[in-house]
C-alpha atoms as a PDB file:
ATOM      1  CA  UNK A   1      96.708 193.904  75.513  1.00  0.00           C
ATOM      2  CA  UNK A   2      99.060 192.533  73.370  1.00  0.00           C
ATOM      3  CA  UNK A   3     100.764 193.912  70.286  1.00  0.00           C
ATOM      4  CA  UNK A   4     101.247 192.533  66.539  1.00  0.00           C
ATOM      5  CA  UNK A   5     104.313 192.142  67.700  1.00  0.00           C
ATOM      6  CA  UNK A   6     104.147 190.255  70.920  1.00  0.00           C
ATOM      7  CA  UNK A   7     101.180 187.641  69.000  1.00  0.00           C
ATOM      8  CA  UNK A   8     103.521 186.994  66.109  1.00  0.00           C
ATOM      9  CA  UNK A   9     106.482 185.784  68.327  1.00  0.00           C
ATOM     10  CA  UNK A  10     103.775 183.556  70.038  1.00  0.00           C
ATOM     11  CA  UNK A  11     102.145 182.370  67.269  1.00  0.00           C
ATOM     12  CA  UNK A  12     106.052 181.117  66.124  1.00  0.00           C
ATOM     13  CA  UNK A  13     106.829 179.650  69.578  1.00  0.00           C
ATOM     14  CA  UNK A  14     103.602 177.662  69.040  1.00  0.00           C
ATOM     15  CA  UNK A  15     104.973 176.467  65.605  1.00  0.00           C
ATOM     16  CA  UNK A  16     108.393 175.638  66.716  1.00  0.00           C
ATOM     17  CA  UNK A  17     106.964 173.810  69.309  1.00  0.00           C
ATOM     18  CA  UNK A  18     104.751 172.223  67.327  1.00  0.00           C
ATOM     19  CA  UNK A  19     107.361 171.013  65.062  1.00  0.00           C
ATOM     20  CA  UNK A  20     109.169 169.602  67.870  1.00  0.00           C
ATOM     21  CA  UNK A  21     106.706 167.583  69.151  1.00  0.00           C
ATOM     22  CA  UNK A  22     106.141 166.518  65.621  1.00  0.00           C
ATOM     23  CA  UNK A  23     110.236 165.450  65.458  1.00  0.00           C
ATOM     24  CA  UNK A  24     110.186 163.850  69.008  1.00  0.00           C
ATOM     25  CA  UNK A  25     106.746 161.534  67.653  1.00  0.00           C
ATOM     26  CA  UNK A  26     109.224 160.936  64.359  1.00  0.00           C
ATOM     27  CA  UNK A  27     112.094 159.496  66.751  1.00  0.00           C
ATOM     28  CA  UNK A  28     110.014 157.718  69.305  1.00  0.00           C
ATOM     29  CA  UNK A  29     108.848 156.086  66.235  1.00  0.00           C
ATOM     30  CA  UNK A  30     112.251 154.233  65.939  1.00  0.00           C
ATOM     31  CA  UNK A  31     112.570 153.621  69.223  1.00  0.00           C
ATOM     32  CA  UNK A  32     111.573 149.868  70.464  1.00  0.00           C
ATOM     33  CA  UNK A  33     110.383 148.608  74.089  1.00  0.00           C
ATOM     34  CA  UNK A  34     109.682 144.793  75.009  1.00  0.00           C
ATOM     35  CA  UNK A  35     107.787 143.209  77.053  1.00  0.00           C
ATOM     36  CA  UNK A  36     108.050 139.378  77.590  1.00  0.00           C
ATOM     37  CA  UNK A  37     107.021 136.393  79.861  1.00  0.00           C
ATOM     38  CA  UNK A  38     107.776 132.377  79.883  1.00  0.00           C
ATOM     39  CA  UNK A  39     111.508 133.149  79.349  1.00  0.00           C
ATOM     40  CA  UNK A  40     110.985 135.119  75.991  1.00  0.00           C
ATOM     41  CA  UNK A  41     108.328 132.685  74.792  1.00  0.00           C
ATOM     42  CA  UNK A  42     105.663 135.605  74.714  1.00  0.00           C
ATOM     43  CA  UNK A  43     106.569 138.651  73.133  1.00  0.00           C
ATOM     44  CA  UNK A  44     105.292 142.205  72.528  1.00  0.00           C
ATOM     45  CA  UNK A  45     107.739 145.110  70.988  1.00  0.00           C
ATOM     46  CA  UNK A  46     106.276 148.382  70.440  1.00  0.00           C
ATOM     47  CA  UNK A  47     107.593 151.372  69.350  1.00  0.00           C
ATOM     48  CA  UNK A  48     108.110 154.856  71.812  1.00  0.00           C
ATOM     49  CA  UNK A  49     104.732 155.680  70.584  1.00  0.00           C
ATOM     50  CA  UNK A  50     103.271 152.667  71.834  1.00  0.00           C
ATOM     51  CA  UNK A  51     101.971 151.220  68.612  1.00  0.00           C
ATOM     52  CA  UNK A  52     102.384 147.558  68.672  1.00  0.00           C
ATOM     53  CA  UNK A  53     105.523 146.260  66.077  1.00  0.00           C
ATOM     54  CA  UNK A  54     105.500 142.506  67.142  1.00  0.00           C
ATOM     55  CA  UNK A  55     103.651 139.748  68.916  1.00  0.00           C
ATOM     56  CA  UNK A  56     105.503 136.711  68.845  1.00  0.00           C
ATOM     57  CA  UNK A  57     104.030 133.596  71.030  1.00  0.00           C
ATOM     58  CA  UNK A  58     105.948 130.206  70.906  1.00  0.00           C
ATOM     59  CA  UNK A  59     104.074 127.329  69.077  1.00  0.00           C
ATOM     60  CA  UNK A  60     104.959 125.392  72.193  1.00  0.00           C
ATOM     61  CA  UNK A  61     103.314 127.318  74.692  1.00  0.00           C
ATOM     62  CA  UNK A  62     100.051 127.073  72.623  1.00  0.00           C
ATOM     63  CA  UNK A  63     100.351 123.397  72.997  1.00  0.00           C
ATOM     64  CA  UNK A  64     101.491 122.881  76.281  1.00  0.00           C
ATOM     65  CA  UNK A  65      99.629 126.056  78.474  1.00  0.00           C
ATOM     66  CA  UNK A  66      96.430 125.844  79.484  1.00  0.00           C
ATOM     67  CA  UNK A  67      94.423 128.956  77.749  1.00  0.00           C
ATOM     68  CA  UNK A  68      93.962 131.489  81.423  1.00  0.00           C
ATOM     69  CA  UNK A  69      98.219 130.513  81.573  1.00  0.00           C
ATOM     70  CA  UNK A  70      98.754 131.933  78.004  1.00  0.00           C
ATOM     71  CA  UNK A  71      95.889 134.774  78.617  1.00  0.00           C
ATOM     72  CA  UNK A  72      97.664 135.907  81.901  1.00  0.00           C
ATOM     73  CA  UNK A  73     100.742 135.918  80.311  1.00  0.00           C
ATOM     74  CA  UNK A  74     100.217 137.620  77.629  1.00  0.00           C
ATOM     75  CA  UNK A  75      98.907 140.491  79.956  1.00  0.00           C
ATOM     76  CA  UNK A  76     101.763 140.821  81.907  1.00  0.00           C
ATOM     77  CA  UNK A  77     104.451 140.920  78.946  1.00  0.00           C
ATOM     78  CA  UNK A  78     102.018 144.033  77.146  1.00  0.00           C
ATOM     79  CA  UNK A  79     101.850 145.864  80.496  1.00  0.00           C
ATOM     80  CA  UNK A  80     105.514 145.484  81.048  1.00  0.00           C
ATOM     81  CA  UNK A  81     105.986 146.567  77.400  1.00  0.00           C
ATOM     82  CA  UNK A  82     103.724 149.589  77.691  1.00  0.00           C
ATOM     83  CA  UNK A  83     105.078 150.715  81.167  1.00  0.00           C
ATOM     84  CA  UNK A  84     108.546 150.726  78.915  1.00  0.00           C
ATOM     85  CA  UNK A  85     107.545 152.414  76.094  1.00  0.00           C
ATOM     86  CA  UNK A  86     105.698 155.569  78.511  1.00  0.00           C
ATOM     87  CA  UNK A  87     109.126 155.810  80.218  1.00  0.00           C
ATOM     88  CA  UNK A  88     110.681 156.275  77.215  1.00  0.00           C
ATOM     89  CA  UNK A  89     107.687 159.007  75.649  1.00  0.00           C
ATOM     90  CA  UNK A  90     107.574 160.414  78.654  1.00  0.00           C
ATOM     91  CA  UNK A  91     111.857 161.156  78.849  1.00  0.00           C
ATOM     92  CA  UNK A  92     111.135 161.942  74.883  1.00  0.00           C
ATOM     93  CA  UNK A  93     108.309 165.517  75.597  1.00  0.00           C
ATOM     94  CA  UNK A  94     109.997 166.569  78.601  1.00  0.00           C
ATOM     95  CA  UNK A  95     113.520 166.592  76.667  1.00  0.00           C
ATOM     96  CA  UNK A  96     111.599 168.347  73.857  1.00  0.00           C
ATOM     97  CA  UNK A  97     109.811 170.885  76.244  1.00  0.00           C
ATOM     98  CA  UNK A  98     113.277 171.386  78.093  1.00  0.00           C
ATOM     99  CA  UNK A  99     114.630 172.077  74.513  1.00  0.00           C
ATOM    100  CA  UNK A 100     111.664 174.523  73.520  1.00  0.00           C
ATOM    101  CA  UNK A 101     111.142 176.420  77.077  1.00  0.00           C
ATOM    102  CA  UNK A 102     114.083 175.982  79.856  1.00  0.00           C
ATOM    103  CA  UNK A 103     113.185 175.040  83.018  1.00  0.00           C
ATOM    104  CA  UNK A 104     110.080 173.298  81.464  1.00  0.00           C
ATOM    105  CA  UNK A 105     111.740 170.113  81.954  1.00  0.00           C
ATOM    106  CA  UNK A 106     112.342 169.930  85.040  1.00  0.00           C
END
């Protein structure tokens, strides 16, 4: 069905696509997202790959929130982080598919 020909060109599509997903991983690594509540006083930064870079929580808040407050919180700021940082992965693969295949992107 198909030829030597027609399986080497796919195998290399595979592998320059490969290598592109590899590169867009590599620059969504220095890409940062943040998510925070209490006016900056709970923090989360992660990177376009959604791997966690910082958690930064206020020494005041642990003194002065009750524990469900601070628990709550800290939910909120990580799903507001995360919803970031798939927006951005997301925009990332369908820029490198649109690069690799036109029209894929769309």
């Amino acid at each position: 069905m198909f030829g030597n020909q027609n399986m080497q060109d796919m195998m290399a599509k595979l592998q320059e696509m490969q290598g592109a997903v590899e590169d867009s991983k590599k620059r969504l690594e220095n890409i940062y997202v943040k998510g925070d509540a209490l006016e900056g006083k709970i923090r989360f930064v992660l990177d376009g790959n959604r791997q966690l870079k910082e958690l930064f929580i206020d020494d005041e808040i642990m003194k002065q929130t009750p524990k469900d407050e601070i628990i709550q919180n800290l939910i909120d700021a990580f799903n507001k982080a995360i919803k970031d940082a798939d927006h951005v992965n997301e925009n990332e693969m369908k820029s490198t598919a649109f690069n690799i295949i036109p029209g894929m992107g769309k």
